[in-house]
Protein backbone atom coordinates (compact mmCIF):
# COMPACT_ATOMS: atom_id res chain seq x y z
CA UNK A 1 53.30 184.79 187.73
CA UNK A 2 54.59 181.23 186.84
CA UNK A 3 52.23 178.16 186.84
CA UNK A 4 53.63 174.67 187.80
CA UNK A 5 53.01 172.08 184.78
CA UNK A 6 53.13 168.12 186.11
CA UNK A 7 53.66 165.54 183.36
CA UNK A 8 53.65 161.77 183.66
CA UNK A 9 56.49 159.98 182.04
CA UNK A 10 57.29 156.10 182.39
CA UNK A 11 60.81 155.42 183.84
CA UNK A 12 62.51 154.81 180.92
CA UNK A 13 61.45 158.21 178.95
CA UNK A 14 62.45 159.98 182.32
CA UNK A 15 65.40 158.59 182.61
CA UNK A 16 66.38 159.15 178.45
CA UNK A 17 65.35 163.24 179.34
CA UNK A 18 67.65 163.12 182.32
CA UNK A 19 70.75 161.98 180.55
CA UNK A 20 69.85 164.62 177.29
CA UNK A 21 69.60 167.23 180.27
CA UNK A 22 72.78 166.17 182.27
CA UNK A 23 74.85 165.97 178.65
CA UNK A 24 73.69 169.66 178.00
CA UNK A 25 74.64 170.66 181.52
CA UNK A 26 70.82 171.73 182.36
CA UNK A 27 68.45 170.84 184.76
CA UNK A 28 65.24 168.55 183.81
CA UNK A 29 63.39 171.45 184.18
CA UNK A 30 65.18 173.76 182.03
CA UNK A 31 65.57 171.09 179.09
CA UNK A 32 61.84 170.44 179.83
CA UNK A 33 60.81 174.52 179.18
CA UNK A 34 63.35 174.87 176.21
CA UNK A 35 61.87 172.07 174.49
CA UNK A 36 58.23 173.48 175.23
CA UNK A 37 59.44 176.63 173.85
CA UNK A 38 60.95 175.28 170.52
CA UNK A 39 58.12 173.13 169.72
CA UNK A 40 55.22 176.07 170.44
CA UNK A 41 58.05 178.22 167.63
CA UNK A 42 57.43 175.68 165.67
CA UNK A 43 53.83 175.83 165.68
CA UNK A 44 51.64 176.72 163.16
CA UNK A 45 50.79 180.87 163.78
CA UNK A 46 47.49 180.61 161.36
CA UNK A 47 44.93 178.45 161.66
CA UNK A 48 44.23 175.74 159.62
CA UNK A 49 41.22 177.15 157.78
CA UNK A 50 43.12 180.48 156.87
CA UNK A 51 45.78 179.03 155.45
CA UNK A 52 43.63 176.57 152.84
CA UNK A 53 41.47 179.51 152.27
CA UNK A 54 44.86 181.28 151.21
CA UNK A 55 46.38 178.03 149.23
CA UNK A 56 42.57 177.75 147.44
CA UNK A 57 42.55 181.18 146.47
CA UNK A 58 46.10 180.70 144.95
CA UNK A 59 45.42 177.62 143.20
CA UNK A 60 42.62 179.34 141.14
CA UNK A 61 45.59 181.50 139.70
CA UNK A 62 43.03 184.30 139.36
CA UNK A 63 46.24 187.12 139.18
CA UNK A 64 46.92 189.21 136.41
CA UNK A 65 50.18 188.23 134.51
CA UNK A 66 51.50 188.92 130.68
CA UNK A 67 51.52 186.78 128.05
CA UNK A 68 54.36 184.34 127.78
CA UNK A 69 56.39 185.70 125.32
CA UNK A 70 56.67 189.42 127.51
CA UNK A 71 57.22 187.09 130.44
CA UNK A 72 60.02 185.48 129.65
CA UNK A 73 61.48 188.61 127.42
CA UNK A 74 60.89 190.50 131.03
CA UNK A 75 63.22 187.46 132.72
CA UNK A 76 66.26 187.32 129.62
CA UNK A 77 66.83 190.77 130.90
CA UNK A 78 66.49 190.70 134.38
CA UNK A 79 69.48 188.11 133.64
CA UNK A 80 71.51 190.14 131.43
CA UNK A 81 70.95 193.41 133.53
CA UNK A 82 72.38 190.98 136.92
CA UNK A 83 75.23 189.89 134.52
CA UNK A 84 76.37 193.66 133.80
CA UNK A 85 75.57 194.69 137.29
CA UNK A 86 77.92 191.75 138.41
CA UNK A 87 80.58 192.52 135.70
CA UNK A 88 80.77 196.24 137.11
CA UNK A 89 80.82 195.29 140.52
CA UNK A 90 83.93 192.81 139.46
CA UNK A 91 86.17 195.61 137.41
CA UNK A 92 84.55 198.57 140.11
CA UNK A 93 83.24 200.70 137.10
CA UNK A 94 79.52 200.03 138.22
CA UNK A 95 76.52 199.59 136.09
């Protein structure tokens, strides 16, 4: 079932959507539902109090992570296990 949508615009703002629609080879219409349909994409999908719950509950860093010094020892060879992947992958020996 399709429902019929009626929105005021003052001459001018018609008149700019026309000549967008024309120069994309569309009707008003058409240009009128694709640009409904980008901007509800575009929309938030959570609601506003989910997602600061989320960012709160992120902020307090309450996660369990190593010490510094393991940390970064666990990054140095994430690097230099990438480096000998990459160097197998160039000479096609494989790590």
């Amino acid at each position: 079932m399709t429902q019929r949508l009626q929105v005021l615009l003052d001459d001018e703002e018609f008149a700019e959507i026309r000549r967008v629609a024309e120069r994309q080879r569309m009707t008003v219409a058409e240009w009128v539902r694709q640009a409904l349909r980008a901007a509800r994409q575009d929309a938030p999908v959570a609601e506003p109090g989910r997602k600061l719950s989320v960012v709160r509950e992120a902020a307090r860093g309450a996660y369990p992570v190593g010490d510094l010094p393991s940390m970064l020892r666990d990054i140095e060879s994430g690097y230099v296990l990438d480096d000998v992947e990459q160097l197998g992958d160039a000479t096609g020996s494989g790590a």
